[in-house]
Protein backbone atom coordinates (compact mmCIF):
# COMPACT_ATOMS: atom_id res chain seq x y z
CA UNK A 1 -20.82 48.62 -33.63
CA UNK A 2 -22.25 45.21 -33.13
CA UNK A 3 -20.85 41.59 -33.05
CA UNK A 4 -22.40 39.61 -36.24
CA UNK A 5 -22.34 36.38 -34.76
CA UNK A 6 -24.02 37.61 -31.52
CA UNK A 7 -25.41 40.61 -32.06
CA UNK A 8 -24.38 42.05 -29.10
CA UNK A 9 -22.91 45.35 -28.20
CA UNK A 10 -19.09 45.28 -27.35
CA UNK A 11 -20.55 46.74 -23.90
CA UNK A 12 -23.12 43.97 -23.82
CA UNK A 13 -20.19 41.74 -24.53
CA UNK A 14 -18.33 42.96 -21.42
CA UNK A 15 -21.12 42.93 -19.29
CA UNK A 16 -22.26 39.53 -20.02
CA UNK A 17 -18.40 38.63 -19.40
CA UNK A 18 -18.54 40.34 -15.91
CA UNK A 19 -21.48 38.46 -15.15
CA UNK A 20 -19.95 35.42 -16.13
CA UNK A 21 -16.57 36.02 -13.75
CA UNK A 22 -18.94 37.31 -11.03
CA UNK A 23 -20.86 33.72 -11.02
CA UNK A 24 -17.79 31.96 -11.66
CA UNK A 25 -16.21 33.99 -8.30
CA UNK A 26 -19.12 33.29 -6.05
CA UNK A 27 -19.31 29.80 -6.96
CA UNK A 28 -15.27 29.41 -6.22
CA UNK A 29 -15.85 31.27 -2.76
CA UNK A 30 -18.53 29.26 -2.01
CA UNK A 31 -16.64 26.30 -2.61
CA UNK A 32 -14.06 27.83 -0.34
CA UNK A 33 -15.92 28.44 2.44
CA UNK A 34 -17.83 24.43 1.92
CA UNK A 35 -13.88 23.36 1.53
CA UNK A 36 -13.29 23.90 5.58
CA UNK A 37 -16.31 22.08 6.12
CA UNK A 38 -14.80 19.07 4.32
CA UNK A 39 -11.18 19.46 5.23
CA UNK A 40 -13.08 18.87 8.82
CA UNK A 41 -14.44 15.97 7.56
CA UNK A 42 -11.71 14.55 5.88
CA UNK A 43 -9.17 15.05 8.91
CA UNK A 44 -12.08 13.31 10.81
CA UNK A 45 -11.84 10.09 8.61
CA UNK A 46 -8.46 9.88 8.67
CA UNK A 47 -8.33 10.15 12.89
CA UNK A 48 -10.42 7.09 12.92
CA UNK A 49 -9.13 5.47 10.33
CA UNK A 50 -5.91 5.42 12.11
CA UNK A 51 -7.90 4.43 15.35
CA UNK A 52 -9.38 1.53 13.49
CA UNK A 53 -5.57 0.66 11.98
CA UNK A 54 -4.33 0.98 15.34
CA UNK A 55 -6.69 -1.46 16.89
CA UNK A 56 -6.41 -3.77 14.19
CA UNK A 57 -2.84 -4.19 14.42
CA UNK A 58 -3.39 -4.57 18.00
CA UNK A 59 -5.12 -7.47 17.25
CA UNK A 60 -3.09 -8.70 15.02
CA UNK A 61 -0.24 -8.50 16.97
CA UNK A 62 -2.09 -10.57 19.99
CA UNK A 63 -3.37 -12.91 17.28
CA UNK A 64 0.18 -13.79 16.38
CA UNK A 65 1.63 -13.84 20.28
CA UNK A 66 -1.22 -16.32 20.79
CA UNK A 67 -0.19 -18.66 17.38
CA UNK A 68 2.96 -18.66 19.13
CA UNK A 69 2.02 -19.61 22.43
CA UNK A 70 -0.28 -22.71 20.66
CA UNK A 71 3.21 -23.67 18.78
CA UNK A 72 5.13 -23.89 21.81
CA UNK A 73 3.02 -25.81 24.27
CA UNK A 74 2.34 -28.56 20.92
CA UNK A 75 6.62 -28.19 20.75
CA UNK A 76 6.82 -28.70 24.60
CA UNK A 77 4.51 -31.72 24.35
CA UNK A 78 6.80 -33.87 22.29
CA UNK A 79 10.00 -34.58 23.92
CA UNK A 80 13.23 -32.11 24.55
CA UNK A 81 10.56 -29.56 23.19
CA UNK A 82 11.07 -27.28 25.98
CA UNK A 83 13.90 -25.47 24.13
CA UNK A 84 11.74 -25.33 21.55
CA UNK A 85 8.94 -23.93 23.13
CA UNK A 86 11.26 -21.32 24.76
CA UNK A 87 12.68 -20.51 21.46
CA UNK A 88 9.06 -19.84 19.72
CA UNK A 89 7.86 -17.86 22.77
CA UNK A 90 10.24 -15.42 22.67
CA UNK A 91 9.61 -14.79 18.60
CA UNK A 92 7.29 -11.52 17.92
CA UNK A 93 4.61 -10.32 15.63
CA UNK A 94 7.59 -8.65 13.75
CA UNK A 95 9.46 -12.04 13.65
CA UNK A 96 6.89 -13.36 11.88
CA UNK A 97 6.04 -10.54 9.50
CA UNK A 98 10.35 -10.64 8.42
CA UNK A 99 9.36 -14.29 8.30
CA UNK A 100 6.73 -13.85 5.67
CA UNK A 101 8.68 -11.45 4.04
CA UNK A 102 11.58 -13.86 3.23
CA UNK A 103 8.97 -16.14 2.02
CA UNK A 104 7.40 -14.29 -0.15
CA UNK A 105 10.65 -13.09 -1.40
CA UNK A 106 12.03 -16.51 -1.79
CA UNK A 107 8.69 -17.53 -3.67
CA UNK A 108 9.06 -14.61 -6.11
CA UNK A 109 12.60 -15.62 -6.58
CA UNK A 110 11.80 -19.31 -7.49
CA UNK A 111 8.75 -17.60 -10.09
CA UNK A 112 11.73 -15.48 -11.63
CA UNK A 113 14.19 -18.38 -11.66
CA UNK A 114 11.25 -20.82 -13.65
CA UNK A 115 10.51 -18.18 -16.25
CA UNK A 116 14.48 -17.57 -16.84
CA UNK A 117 14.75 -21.25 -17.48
CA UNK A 118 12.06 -21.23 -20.12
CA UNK A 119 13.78 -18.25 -21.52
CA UNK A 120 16.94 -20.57 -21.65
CA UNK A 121 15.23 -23.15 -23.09
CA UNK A 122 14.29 -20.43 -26.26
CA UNK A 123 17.15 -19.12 -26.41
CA UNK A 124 16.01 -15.76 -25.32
CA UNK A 125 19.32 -14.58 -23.97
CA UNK A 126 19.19 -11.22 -23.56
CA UNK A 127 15.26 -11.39 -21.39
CA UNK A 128 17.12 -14.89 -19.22
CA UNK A 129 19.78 -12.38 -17.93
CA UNK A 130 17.39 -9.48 -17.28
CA UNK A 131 15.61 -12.09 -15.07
CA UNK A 132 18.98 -13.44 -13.42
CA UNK A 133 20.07 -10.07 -12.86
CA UNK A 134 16.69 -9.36 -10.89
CA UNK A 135 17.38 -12.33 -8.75
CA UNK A 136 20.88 -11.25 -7.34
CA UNK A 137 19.72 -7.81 -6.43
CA UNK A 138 16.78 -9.20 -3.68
CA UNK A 139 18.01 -11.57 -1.46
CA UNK A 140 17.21 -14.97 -1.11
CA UNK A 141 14.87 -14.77 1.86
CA UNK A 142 16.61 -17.99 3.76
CA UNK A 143 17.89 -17.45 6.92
CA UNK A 144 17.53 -13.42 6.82
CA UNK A 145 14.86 -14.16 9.37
C-alpha cells in the first residue's frame, strides 16, 4: 500500500525517516565533538578577560590613590591643611567608590522626590506615595560614606 500524498512505500517512508535521524545524529555528534573545541575557547576568553579586568582595576585603583595624593598636597598647601591632607591620604579606592555610591543614590533620590512633587501638584495620590515609599527604603546617601 502506498502513501497518496507521497507516493511512497510505508518502508520507503521508514527508510527515508532513518535517513533523516541518521543525518540529524551525525550532525548533533559532530557538533559535540566541535563543542569541546569551543568550550576551550570560551574558557580561554573568559581567563583573559578576567586578566584584562584585573589589570584594569589595578589601574583604577592607582588612578584613584594618585587623585588622592594630588588632593592632599593642594589641602596641605593652604593653611592647617595638614590634617587635611592626612585625612584624604588615608581614604581608598573603595572610599571613593561608597562615595559615589551615596551620590548617585542621593541624586536618584532628589529625581524621585521632583517627580512626587509634580504628582502632588496633580493630585495623583496614589503614584506620589508609591514614589515616597521608594525613597524611605534606599537611604539617603549623606554621611553613609
Amino acid at each position: 500500500m502506498t502513501d497518496l500524498n507521497t507516493q511512497m512505500t510505508p518502508e520507503a517512508m521508514m527508510e527515508a525517516e532513518i535517513e533523516r535521524l541518521t543525518a540529524q545524529n551525525k550532525t548533533l555528534i559532530a557538533a559535540l565533538k566541535d563543542d569541546g573545541a569551543i568550550q576551550q575557547i570560551a574558557i580561554a576568553r573568559a581567563e583573559k578577560a578576567e586578566r584584562e579586568t584585573a589589570e584594569l582595576r589595578a589601574q583604577t585603583d592607582a588612578l584613584i590613590r594618585a587623585t588622592y595624593e594630588d588632593a592632599a598636597q593642594i589641602a596641605e598647601s593652604y593653611r592647617g591643611g595638614k590634617r587635611h591632607a592626612n585625612r584624604i591620604r588615608y581614604r581608598t579606592p573603595a572610599d571613593a567608590k561608597a562615595a559615589l555610591e551615596a551620590r548617585d543614590r542621593a541624586m536618584r533620590n532628589e529625581g524621585i522626590r521632583k517627580a512626587a512633587e509634580i504628582c502632588d501638584h496633580y493630585q495623583m495620590m496614589h503614584i506620589h506615595a508609591a514614589i515616597l515609599y521608594l525613597i524611605e527604603k534606599e537611604p539617603e546617601g549623606k554621611g553613609d560614606e
